[in-house]
C-alpha atoms as a PDB file:
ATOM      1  CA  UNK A   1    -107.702  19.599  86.641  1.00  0.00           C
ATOM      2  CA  UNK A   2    -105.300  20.091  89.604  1.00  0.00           C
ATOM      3  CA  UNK A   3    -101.657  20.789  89.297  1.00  0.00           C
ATOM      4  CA  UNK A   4     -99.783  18.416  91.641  1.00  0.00           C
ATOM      5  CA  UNK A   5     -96.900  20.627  93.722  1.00  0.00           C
ATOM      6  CA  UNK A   6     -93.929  19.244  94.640  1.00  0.00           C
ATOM      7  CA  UNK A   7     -93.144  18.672  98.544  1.00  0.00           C
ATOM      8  CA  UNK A   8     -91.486  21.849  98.149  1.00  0.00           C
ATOM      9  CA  UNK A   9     -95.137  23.762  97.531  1.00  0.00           C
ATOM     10  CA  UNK A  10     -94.696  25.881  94.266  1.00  0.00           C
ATOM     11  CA  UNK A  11     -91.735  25.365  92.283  1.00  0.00           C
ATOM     12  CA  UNK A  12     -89.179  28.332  91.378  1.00  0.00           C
ATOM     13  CA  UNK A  13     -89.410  29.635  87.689  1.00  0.00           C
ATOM     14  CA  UNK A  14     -86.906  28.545  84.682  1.00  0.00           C
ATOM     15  CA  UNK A  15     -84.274  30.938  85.672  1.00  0.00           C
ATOM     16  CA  UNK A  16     -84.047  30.393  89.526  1.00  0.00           C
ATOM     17  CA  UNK A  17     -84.328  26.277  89.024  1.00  0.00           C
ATOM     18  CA  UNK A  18     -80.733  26.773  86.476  1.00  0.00           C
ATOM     19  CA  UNK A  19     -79.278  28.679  88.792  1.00  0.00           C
ATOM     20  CA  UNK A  20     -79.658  26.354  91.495  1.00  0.00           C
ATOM     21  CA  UNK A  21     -78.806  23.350  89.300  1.00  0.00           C
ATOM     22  CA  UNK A  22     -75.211  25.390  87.912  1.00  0.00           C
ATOM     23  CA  UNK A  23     -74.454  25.994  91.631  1.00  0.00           C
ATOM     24  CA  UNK A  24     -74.768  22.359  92.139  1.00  0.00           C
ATOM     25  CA  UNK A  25     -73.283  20.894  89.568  1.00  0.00           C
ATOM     26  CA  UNK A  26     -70.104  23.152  90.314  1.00  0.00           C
ATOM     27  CA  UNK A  27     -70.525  21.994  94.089  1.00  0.00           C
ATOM     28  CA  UNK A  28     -70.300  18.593  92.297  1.00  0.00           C
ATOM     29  CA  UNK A  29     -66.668  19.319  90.002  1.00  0.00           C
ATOM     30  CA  UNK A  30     -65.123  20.462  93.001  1.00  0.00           C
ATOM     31  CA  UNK A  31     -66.219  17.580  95.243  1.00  0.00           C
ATOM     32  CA  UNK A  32     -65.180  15.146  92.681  1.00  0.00           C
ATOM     33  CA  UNK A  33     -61.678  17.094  91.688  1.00  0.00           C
ATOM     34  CA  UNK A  34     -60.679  16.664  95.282  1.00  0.00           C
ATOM     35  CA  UNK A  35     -61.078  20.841  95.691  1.00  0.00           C
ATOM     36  CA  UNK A  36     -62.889  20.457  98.720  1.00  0.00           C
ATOM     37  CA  UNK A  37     -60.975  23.185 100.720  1.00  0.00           C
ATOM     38  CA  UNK A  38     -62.631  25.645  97.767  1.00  0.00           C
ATOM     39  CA  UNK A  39     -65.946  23.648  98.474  1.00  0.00           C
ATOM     40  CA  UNK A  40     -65.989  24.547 101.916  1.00  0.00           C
ATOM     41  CA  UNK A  41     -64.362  28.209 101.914  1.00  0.00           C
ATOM     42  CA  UNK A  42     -66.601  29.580  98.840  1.00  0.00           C
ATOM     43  CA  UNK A  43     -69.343  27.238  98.969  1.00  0.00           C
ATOM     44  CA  UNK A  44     -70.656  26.466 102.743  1.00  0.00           C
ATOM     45  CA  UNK A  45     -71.952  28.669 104.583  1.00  0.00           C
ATOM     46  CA  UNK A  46     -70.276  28.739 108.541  1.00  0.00           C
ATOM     47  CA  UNK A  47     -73.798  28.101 110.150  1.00  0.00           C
ATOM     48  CA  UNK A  48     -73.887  25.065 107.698  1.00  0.00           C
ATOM     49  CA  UNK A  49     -76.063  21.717 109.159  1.00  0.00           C
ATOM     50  CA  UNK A  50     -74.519  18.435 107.721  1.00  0.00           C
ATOM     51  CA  UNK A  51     -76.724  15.490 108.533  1.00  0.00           C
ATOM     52  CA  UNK A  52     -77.130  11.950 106.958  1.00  0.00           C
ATOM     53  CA  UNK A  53     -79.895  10.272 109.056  1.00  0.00           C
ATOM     54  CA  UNK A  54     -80.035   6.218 110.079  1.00  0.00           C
ATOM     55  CA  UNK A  55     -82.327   4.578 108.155  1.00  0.00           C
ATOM     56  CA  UNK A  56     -84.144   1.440 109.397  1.00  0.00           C
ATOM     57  CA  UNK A  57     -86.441  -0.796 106.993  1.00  0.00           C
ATOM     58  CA  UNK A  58     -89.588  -0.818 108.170  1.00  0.00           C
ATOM     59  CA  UNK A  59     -93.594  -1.340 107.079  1.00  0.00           C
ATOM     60  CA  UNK A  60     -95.195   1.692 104.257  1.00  0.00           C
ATOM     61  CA  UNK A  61     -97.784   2.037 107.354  1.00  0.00           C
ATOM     62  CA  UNK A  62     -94.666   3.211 109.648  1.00  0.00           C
ATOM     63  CA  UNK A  63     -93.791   6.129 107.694  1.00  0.00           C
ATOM     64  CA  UNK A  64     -89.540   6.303 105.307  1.00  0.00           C
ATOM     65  CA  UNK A  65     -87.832   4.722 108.236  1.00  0.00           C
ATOM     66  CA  UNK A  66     -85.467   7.387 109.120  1.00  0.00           C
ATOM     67  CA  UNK A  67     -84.477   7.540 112.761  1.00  0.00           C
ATOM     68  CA  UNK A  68     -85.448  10.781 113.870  1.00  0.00           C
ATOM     69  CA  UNK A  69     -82.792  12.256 115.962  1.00  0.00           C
ATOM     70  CA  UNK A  70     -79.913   9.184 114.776  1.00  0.00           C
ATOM     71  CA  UNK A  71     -77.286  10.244 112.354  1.00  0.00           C
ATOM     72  CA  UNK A  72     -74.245   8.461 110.376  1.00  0.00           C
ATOM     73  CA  UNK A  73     -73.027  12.008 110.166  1.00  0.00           C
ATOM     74  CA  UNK A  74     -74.174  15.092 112.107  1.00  0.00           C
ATOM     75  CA  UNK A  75     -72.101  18.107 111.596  1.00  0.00           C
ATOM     76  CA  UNK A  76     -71.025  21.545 111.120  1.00  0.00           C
ATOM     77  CA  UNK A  77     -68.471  23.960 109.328  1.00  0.00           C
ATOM     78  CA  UNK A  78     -66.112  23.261 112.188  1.00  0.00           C
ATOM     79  CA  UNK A  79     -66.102  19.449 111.890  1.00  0.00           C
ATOM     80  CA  UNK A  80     -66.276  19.687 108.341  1.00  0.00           C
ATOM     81  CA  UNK A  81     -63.479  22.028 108.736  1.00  0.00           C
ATOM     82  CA  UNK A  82     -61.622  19.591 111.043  1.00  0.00           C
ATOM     83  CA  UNK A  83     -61.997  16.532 108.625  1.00  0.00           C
ATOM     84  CA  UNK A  84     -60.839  18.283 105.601  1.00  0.00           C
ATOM     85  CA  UNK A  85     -58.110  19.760 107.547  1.00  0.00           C
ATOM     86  CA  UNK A  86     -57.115  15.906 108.315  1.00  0.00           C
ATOM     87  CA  UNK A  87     -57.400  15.050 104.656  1.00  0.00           C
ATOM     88  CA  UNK A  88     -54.907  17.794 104.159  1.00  0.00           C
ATOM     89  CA  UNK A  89     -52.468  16.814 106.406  1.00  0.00           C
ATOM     90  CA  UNK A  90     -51.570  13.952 104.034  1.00  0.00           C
ATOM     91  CA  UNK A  91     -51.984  11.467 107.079  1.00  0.00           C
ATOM     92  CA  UNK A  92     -55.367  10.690 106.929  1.00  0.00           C
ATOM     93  CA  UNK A  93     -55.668   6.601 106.862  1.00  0.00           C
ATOM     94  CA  UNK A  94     -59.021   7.401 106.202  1.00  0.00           C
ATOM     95  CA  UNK A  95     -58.400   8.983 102.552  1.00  0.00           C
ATOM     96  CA  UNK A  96     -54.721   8.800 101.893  1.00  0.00           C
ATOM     97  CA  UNK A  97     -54.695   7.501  98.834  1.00  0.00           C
ATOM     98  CA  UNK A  98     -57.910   9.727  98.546  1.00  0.00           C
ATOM     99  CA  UNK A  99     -60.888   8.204  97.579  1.00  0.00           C
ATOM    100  CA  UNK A 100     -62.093   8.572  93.641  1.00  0.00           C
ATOM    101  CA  UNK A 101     -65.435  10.204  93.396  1.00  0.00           C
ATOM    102  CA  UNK A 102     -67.848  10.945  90.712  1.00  0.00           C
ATOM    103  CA  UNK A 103     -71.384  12.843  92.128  1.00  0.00           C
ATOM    104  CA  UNK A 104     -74.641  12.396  89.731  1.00  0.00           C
ATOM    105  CA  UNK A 105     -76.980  15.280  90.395  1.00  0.00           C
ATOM    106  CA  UNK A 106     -80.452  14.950  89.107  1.00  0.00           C
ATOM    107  CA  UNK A 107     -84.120  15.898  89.273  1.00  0.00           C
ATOM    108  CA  UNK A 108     -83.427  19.305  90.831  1.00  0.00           C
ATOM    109  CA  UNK A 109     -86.632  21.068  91.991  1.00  0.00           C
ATOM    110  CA  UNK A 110     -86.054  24.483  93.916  1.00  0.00           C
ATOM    111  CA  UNK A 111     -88.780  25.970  95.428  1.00  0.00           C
ATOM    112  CA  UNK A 112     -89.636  29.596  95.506  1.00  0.00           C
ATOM    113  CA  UNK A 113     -87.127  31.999  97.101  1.00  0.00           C
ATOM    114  CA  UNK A 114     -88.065  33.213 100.725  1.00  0.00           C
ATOM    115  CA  UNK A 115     -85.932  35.603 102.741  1.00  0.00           C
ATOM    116  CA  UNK A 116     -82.466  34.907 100.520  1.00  0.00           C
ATOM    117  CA  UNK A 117     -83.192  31.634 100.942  1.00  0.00           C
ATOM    118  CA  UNK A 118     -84.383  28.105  98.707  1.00  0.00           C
ATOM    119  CA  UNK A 119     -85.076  24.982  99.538  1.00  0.00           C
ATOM    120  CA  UNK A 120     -83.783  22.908  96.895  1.00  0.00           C
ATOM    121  CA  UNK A 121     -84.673  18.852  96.072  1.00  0.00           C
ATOM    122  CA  UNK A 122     -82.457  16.965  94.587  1.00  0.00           C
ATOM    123  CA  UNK A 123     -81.625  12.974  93.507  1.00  0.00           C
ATOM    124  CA  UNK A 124     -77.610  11.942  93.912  1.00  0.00           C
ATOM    125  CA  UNK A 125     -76.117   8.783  93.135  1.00  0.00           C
ATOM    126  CA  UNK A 126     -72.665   8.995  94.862  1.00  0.00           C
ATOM    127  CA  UNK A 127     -69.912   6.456  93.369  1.00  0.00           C
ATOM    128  CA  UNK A 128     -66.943   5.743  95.050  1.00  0.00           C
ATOM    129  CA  UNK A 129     -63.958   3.890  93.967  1.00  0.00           C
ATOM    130  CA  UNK A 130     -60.739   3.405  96.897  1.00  0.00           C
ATOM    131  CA  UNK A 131     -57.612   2.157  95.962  1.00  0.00           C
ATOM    132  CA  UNK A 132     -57.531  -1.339  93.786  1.00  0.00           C
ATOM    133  CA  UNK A 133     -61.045  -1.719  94.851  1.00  0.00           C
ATOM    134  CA  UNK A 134     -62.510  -3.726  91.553  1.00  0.00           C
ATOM    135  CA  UNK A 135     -65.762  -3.192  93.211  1.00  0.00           C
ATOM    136  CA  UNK A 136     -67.520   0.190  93.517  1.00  0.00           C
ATOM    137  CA  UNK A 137     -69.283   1.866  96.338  1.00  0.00           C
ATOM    138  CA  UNK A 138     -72.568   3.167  95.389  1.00  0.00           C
ATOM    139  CA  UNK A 139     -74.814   5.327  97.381  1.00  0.00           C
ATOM    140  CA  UNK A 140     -78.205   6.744  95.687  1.00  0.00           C
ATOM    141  CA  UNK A 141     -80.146   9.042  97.597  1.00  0.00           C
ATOM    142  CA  UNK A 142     -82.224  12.130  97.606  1.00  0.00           C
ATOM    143  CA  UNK A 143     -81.113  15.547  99.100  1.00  0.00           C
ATOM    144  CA  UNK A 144     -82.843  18.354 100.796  1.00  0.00           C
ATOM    145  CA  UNK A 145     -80.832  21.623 100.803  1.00  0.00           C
ATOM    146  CA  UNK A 146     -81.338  25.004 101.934  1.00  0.00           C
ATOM    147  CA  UNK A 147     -79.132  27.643  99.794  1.00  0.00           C
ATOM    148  CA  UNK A 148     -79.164  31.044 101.254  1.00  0.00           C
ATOM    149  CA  UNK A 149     -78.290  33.790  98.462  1.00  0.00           C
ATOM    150  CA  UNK A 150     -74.305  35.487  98.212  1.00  0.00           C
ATOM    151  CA  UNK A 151     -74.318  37.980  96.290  1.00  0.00           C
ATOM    152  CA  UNK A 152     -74.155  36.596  93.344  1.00  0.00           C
ATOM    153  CA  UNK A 153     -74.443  32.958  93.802  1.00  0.00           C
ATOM    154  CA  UNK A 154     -75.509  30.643  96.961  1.00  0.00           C
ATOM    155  CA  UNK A 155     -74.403  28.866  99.879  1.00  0.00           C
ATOM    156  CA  UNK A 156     -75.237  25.917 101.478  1.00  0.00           C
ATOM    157  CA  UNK A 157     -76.843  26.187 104.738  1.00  0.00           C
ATOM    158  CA  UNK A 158     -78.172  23.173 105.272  1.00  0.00           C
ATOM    159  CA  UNK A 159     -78.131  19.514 103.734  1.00  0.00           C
ATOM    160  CA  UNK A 160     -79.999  16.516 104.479  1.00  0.00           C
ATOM    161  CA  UNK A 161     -78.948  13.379 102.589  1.00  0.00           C
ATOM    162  CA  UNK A 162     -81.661  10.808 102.748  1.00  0.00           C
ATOM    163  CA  UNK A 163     -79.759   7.322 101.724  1.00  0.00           C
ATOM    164  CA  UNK A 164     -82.166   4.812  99.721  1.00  0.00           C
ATOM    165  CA  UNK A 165     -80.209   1.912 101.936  1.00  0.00           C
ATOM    166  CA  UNK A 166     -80.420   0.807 105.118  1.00  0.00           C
ATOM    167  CA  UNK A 167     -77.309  -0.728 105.447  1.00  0.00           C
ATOM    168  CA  UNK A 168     -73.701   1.093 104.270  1.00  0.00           C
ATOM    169  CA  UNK A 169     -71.294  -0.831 102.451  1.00  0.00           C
ATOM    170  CA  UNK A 170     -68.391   1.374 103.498  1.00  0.00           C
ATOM    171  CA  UNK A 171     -65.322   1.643 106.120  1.00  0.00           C
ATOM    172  CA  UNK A 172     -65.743   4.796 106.401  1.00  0.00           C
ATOM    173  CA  UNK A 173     -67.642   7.456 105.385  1.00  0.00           C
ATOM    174  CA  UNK A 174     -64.415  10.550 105.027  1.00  0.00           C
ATOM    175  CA  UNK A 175     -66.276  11.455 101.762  1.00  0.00           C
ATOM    176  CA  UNK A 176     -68.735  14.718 101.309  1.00  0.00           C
ATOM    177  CA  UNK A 177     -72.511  14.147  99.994  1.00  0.00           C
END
């Protein structure tokens, strides 16, 4: 009998896989407790890569659909530095009120460490609440991160979010996968 691998290749052992998932769900608390600026100073590394790819519907013979090269968001530490630094100003139309947040982080898989670093798998389902909104913004997805080891902990050096929808139900997108 085979043993089916992950897209990752061989999985990280117990310890390595908890690790990863603590760091995450504390990446989560602060995202969701609007402590972003301690997100991004402790948590994000300054050669970070910030991408959520377009995402088109098409045929299972024509591959996911994502849009190679096409991005909702493409960025750095510096414009993830420059749109938190907005949010703090306190005049940000975009999230002033700020947005309510709550980040579900599941299926982790890490895979084994290389160099300092993991590539870590993981499901998020992303729900959003502005203002008197009655009606939720939802946004499921998978992400593929690169942590690269700190010491004692991790940061993030790279993050792919890979939306399940093609089309987002949102006026803006000022929020952090």
């Amino acid at each position: 009998m085979s043993v089916i691998q992950s897209g990752l290749g061989p999985l990280a052992d117990q310890a390595l896989r908890e690790e990863v998932t603590n760091w995450l769900l504390i990446e989560a608390e602060l995202l969701d407790t609007m402590r972003e600026r301690e997100w991004l100073d402790n948590m994000v590394s300054k050669d970070v890569v910030y991408q959520l790819p377009l995402r088109e519907t098409v045929d299972r013979a024509r591959g996911s659909g994502f849009i190679e090269g096409a991005f909702h968001l493409d960025e750095n530490w510096g414009s993830l530095n420059s749109r938190l630094s907005q949010t703090e100003t306190g005049h940000s139309w975009a999230e002033d009120p700020p947005s309510r947040t709550r980040h579900y982080v599941a299926n982790v898989r890490a895979g084994l460490m290389r160099d300092g670093e993991v590539q870590v798998r993981s499901n998020l389902l992303l729900y959003r609440t502005r203002q008197d909104d009655t009606v939720p913004q939802v946004f499921p997805g998978e992400r593929h991160d690169v942590l690269v080891r700190t010491g004692d902990t991790f940061q993030l050096k790279r993050r792919v979010i890979y939306l399940d929808t093609t089309a987002i139900a949102s006026h803006n997108l000022a929020i952090f996968f």
